[in-house]
N, C-alpha and C. Protein backbone atom coordinates (compact mmCIF):
# COMPACT_ATOMS: atom_id res chain seq x y z
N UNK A 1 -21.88 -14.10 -7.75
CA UNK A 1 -20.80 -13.19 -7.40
C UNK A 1 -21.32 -11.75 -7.42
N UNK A 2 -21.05 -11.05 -6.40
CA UNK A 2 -21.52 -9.94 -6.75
C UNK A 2 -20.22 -8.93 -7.52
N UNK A 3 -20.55 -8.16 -8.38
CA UNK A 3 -19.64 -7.70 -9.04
C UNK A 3 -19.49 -6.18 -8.44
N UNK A 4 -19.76 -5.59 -7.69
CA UNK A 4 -19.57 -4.57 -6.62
C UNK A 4 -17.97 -5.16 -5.59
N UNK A 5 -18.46 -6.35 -5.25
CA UNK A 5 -17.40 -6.75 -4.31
C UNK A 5 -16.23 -7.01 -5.03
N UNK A 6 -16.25 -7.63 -5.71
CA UNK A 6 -15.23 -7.85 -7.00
C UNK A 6 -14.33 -6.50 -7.63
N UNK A 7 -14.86 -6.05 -7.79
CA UNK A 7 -14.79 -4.61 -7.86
C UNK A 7 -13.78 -3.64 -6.90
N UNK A 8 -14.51 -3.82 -6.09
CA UNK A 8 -13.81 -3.32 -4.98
C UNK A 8 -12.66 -3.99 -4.24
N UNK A 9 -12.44 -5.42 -4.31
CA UNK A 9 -11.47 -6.27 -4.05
C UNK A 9 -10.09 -5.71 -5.65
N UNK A 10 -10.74 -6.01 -6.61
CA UNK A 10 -9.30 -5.23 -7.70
C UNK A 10 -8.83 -4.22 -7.51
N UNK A 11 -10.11 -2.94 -7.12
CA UNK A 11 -9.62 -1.65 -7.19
C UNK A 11 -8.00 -1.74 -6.06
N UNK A 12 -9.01 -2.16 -4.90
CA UNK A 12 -7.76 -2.23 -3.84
C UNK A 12 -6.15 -3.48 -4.11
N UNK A 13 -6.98 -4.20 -4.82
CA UNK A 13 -5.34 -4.67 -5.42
C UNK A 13 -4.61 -4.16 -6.23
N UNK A 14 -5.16 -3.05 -7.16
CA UNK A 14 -4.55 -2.33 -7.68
C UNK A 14 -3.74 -1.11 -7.15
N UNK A 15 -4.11 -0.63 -5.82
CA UNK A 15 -4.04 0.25 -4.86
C UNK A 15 -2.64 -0.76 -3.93
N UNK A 16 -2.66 -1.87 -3.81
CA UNK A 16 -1.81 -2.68 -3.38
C UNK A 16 -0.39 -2.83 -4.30
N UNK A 17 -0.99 -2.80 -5.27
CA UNK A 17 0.34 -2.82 -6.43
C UNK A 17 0.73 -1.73 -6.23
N UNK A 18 0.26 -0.67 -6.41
CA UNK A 18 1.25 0.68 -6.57
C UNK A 18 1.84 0.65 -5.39
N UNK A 19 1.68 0.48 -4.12
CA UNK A 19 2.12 -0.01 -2.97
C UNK A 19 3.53 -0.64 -2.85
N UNK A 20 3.10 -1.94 -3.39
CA UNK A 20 4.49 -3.01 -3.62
C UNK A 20 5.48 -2.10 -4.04
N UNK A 21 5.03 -1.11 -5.68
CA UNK A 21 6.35 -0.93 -6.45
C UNK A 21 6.91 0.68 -5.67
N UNK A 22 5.98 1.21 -4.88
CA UNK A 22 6.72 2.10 -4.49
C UNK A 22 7.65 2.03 -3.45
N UNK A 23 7.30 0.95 -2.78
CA UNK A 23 8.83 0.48 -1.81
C UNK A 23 9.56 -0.54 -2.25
N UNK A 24 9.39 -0.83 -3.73
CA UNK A 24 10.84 -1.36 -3.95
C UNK A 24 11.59 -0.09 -4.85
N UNK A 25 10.61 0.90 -5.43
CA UNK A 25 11.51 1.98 -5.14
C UNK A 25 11.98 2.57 -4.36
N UNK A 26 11.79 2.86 -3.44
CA UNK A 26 12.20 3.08 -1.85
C UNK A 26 13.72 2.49 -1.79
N UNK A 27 13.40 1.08 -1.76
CA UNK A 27 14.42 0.41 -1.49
C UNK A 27 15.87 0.29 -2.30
N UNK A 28 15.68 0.56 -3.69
CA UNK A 28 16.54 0.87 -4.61
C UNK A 28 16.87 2.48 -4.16
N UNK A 29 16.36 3.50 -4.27
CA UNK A 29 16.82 4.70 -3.72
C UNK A 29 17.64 5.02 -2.65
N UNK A 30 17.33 3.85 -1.33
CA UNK A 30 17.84 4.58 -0.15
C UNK A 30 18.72 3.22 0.08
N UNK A 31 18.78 2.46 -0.86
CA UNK A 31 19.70 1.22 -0.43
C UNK A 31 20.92 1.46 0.82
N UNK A 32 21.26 0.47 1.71
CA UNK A 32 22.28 0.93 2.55
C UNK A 32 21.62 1.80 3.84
N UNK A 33 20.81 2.33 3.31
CA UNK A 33 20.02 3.45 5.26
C UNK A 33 19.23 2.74 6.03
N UNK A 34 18.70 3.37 6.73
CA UNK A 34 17.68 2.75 7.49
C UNK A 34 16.43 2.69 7.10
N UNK A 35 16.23 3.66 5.87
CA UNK A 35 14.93 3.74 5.30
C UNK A 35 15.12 2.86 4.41
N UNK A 36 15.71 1.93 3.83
CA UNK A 36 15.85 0.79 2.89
C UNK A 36 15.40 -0.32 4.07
N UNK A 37 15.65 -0.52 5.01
CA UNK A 37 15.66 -1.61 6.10
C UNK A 37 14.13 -1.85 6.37
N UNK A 38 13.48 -0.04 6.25
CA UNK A 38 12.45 0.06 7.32
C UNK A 38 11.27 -0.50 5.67
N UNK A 39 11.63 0.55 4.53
CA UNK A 39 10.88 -0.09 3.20
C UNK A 39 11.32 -2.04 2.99
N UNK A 40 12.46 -2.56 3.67
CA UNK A 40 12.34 -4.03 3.06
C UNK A 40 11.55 -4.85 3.70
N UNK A 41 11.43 -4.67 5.12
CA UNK A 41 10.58 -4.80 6.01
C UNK A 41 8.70 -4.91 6.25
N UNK A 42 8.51 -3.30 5.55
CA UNK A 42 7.28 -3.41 5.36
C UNK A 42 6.62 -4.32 3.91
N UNK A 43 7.58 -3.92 3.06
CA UNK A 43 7.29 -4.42 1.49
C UNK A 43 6.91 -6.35 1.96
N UNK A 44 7.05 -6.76 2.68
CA UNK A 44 6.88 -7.98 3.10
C UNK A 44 5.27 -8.16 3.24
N UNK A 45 5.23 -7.32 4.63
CA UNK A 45 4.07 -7.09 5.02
C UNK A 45 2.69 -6.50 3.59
N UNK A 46 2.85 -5.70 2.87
CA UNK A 46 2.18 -5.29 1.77
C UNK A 46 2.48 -6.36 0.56
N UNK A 47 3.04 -7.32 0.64
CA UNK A 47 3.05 -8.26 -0.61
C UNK A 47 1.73 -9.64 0.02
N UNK A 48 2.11 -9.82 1.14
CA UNK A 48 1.09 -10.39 2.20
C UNK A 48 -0.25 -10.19 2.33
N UNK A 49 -0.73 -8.76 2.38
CA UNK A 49 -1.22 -8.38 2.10
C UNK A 49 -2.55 -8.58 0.32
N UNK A 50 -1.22 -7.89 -1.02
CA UNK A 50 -1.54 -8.09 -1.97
C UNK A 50 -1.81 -9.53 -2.25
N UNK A 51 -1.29 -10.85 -1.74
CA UNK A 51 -1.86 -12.06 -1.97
C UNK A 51 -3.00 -12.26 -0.84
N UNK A 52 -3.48 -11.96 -0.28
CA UNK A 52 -4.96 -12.27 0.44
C UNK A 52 -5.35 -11.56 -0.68
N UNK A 53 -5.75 -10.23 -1.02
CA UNK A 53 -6.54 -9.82 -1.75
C UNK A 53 -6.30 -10.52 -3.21
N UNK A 54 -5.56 -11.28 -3.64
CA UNK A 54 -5.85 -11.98 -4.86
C UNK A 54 -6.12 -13.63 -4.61
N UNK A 55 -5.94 -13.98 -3.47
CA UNK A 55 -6.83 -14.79 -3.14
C UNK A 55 -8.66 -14.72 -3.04
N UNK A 56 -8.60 -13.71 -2.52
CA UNK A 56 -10.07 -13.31 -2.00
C UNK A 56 -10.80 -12.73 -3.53
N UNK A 57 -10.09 -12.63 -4.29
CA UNK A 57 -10.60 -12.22 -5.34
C UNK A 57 -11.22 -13.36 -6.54
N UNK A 58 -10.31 -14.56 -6.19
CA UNK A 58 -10.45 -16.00 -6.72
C UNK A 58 -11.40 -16.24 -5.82
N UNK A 59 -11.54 -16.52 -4.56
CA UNK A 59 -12.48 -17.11 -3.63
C UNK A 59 -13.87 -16.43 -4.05
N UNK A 60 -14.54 -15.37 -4.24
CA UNK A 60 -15.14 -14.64 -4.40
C UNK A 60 -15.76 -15.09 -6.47
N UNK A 61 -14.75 -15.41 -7.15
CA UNK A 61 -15.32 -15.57 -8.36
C UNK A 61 -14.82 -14.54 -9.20
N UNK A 62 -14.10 -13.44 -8.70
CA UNK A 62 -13.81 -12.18 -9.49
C UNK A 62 -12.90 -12.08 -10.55
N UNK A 63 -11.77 -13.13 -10.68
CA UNK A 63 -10.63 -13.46 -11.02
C UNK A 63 -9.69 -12.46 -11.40
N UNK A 64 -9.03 -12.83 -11.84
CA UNK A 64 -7.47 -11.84 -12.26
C UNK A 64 -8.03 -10.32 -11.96
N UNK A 65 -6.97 -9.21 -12.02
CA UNK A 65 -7.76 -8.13 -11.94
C UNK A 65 -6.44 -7.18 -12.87
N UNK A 66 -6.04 -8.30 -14.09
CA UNK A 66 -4.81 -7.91 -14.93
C UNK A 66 -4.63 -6.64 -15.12
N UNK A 67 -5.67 -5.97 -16.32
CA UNK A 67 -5.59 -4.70 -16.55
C UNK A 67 -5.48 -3.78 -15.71
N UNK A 68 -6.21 -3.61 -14.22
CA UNK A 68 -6.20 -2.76 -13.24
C UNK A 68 -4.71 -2.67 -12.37
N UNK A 69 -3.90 -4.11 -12.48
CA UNK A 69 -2.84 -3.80 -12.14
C UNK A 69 -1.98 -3.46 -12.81
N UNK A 70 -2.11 -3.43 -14.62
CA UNK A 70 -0.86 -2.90 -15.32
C UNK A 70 -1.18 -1.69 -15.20
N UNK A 71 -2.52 -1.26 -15.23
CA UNK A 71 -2.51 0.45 -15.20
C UNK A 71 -2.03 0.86 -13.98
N UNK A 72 -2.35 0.76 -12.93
CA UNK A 72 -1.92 0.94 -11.49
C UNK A 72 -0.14 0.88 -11.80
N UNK A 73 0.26 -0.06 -12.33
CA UNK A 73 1.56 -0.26 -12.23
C UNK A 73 2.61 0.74 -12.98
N UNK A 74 1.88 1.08 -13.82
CA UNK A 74 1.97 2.41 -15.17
C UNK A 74 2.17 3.51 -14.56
N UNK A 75 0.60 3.72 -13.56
CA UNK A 75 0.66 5.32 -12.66
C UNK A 75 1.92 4.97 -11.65
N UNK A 76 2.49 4.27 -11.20
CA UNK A 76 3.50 4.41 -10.85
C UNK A 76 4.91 4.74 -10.70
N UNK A 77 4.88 3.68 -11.76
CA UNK A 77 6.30 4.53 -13.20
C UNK A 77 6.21 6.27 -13.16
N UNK A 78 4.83 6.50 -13.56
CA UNK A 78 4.81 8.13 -14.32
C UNK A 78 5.29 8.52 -12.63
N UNK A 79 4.68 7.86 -11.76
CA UNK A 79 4.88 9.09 -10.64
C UNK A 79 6.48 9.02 -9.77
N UNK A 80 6.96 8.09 -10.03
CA UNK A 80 8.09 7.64 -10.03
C UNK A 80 9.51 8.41 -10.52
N UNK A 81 8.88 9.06 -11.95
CA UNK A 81 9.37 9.97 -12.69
C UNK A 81 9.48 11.20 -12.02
N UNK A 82 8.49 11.64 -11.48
CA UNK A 82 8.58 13.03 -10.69
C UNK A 82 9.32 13.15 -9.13
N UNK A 83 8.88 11.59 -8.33
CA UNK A 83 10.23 11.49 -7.23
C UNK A 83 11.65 11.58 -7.95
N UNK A 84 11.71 10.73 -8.76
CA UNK A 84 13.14 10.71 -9.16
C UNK A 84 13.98 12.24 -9.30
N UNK A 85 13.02 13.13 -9.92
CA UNK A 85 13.68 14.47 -9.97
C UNK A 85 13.99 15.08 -9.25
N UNK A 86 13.75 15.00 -7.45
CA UNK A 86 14.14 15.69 -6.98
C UNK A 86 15.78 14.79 -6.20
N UNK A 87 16.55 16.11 -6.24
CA UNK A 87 17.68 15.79 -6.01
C UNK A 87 17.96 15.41 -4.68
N UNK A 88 17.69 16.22 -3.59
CA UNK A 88 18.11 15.37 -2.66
C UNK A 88 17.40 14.32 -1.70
N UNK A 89 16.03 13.75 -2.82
CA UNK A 89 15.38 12.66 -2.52
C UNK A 89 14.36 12.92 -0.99
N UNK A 90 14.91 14.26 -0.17
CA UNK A 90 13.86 14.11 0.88
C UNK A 90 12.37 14.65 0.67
N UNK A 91 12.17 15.32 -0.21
CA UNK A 91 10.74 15.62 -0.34
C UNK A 91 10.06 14.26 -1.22
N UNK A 92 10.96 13.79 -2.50
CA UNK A 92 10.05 12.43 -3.28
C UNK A 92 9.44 11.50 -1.89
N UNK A 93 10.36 11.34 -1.15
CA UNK A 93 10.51 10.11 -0.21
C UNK A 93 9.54 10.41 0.72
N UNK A 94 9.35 12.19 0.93
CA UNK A 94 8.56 12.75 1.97
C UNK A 94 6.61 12.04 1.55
N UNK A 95 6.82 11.89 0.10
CA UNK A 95 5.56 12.39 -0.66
C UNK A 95 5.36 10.57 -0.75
N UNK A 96 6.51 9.91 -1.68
CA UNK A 96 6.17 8.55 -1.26
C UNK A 96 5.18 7.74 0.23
N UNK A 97 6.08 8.30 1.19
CA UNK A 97 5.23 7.88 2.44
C UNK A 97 3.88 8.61 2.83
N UNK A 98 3.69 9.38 2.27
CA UNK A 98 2.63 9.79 2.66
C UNK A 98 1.72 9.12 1.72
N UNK A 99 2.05 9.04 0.72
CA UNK A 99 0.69 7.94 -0.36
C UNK A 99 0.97 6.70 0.24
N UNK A 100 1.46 6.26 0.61
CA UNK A 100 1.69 4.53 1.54
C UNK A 100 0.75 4.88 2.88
N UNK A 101 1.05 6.04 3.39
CA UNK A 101 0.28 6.37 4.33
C UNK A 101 -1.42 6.33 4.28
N UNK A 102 -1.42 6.89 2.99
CA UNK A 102 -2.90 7.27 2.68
C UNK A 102 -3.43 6.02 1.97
N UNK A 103 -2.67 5.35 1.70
CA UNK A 103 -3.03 4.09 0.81
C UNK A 103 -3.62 2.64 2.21
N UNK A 104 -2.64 2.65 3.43
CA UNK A 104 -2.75 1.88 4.33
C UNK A 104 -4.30 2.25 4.97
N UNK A 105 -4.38 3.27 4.84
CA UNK A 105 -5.62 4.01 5.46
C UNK A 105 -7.00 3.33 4.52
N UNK A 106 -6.58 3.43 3.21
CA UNK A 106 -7.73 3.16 2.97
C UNK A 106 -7.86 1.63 3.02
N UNK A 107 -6.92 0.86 3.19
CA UNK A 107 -6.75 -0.80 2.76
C UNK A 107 -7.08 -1.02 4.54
N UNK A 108 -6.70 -0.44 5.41
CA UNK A 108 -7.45 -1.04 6.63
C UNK A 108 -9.23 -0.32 6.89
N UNK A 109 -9.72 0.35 6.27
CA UNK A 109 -11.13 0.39 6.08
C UNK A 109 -11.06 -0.47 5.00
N UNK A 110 -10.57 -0.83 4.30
CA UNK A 110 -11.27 -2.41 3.32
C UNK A 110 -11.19 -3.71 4.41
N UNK A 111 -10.58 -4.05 4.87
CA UNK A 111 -10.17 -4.86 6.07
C UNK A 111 -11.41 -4.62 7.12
N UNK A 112 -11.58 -3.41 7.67
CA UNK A 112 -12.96 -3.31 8.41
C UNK A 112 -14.58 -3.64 7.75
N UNK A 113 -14.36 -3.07 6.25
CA UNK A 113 -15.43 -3.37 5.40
C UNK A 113 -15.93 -4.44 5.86
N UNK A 114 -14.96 -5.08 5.10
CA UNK A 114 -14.60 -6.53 4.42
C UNK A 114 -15.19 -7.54 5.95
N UNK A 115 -14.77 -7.41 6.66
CA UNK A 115 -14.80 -8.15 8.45
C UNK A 115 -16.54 -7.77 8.82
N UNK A 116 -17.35 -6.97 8.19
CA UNK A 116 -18.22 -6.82 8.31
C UNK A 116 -19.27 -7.76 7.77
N UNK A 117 -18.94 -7.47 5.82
CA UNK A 117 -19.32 -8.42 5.10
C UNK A 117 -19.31 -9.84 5.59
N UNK A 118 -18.04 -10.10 5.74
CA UNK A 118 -17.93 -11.87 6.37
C UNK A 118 -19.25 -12.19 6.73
N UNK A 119 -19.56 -11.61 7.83
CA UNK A 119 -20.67 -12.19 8.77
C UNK A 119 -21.91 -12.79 7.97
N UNK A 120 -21.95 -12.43 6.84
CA UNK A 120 -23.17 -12.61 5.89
C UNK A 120 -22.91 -13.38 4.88
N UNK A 121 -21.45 -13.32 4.55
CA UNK A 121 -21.18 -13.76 2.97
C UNK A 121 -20.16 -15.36 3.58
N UNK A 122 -20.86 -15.95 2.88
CA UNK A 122 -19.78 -17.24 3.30
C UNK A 122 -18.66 -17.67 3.11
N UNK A 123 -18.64 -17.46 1.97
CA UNK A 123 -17.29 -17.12 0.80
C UNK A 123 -16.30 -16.38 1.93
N UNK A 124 -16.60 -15.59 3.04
CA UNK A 124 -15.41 -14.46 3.41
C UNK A 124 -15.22 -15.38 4.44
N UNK A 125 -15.76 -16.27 5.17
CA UNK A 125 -15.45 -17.17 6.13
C UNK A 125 -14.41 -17.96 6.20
N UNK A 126 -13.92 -17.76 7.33
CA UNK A 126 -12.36 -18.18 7.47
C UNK A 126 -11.50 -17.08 7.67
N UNK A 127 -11.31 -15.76 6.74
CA UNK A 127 -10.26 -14.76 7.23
C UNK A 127 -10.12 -14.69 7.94
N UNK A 128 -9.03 -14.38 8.88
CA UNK A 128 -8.80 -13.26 10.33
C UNK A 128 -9.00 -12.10 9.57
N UNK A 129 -9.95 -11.45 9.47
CA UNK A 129 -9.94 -9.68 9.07
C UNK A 129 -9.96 -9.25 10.61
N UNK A 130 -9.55 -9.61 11.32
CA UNK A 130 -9.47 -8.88 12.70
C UNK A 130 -7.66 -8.44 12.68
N UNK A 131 -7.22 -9.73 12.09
CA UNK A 131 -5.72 -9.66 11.96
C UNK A 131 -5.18 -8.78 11.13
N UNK A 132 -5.52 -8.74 10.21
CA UNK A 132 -5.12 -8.29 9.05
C UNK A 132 -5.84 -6.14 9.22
N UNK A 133 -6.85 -6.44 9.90
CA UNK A 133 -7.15 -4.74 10.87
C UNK A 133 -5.78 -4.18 11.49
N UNK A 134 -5.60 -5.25 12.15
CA UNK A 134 -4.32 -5.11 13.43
C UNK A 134 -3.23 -4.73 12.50
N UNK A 135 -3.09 -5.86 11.39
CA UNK A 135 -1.30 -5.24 10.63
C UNK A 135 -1.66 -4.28 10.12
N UNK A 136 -2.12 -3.60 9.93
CA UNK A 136 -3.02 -2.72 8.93
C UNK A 136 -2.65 -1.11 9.81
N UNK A 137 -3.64 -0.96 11.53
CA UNK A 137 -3.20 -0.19 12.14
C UNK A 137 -1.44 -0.33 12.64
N UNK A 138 -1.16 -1.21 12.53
CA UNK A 138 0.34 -1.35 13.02
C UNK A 138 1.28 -0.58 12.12
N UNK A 139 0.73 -0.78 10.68
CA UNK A 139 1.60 -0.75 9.56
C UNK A 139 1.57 1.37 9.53
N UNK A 140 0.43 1.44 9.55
CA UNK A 140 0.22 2.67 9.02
C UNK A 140 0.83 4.05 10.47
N UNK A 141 0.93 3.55 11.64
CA UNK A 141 1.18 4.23 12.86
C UNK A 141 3.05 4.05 12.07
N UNK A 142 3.71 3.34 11.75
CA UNK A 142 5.18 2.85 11.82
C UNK A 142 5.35 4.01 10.43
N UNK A 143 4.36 4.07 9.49
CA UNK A 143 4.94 4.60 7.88
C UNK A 143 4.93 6.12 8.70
N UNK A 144 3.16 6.44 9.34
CA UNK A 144 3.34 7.84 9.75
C UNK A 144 4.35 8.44 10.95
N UNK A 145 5.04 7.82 11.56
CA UNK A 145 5.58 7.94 12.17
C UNK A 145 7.08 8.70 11.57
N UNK A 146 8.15 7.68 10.49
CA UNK A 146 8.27 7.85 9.43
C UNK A 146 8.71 8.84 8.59
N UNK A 147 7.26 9.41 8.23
CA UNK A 147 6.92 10.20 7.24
C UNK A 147 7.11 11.84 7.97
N UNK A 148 6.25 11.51 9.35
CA UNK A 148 7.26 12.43 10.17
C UNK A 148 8.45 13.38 10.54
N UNK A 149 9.40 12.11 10.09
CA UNK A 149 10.69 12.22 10.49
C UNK A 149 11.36 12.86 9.16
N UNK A 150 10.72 12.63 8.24
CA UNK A 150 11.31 13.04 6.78
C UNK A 150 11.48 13.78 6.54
N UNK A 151 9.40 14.22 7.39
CA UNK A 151 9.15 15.82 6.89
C UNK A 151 10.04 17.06 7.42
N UNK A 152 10.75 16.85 8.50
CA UNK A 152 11.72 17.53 9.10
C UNK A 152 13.00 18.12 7.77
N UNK A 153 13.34 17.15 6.99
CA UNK A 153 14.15 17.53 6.13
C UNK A 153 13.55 18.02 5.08
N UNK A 154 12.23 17.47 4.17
CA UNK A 154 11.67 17.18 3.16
C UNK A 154 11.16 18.96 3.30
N UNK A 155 10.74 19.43 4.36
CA UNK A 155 9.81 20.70 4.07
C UNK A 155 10.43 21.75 5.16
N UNK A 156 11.31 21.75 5.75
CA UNK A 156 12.23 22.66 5.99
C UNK A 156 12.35 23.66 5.10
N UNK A 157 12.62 25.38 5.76
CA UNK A 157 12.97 26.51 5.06
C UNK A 157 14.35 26.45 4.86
N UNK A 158 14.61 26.44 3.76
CA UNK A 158 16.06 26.97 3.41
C UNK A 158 16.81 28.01 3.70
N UNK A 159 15.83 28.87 4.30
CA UNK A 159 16.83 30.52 4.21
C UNK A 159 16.66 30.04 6.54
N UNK A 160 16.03 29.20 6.72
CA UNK A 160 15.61 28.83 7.90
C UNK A 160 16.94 28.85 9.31
């Protein structure tokens, strides 16, 4: 096993977890809108996601990657704490999507990595990492898109 790959398969499941829990905060926040619809939607897609990579993490020899996801799950909470404070939720929500944003970004270069590796490592044989590229650019064009639309409210001048 190489423990580099291993490695790098937790980090990003840990990067996947904070993922998960920030759109089911999402989804508890904006319950009823369209941004609850558009977070129940994707949260599908990123749980999908988080089980290939804990598959691939068993396939690979790496196993559990416990601690990295309670801490991951921890920095969430704390940051969770600081969306929550703002009152009329469009800047937390602004800032949420943009770490989903930046988070998709880096999980479809693991996906490209990763589709590289295959070719050599046998163990990776079988994925579609071509597929999982594709939901990957799909996912992240739909959040920035989005995040966009937020920013209109989220960073607007007040005296404007």
């Amino acid at each position: 096993m190489s423990d580099s790959l291993g490695t790098y398969i937790h980090d990003h499941l840990a990067g996947a977890t904070i993922a998960v829990e920030t759109l089911k905060s999402m989804l508890d926040r904006q319950r009823g809108t369209p941004l609850a619809e558009f977070a129940a939607k994707l949260l599908v897609d990123v749980e999908a996601d988080r089980e290939t990579l804990k598959n691939l993490a068993e396939i690979i020899g790496a196993g559990p990657a416990t601690l990295k996801e309670i801490a991951s799950w921890l920095a969430e909470r704390a940051g969770r704490f600081k969306l929550n404070q703002d009152s009329s939720h469009s800047l937390g929500t602004f800032e949420a999507l943009e770490l989903l944003e930046v988070g998709i970004y880096g999980k479809w270069a693991m996906w490209r990595a990763l589709e590289v590796i295959s070719r050599s490592d046998r163990r990776l044989a079988g994925v579609d990492f071509r597929q999982l590229v594709t939901r990957a650019e799909a996912q992240r064009a739909i959040v920035a898109e989005r995040r966009l639309e937020v920013a209109r409210n989220a960073l607007a001048s007040e005296s404007a």
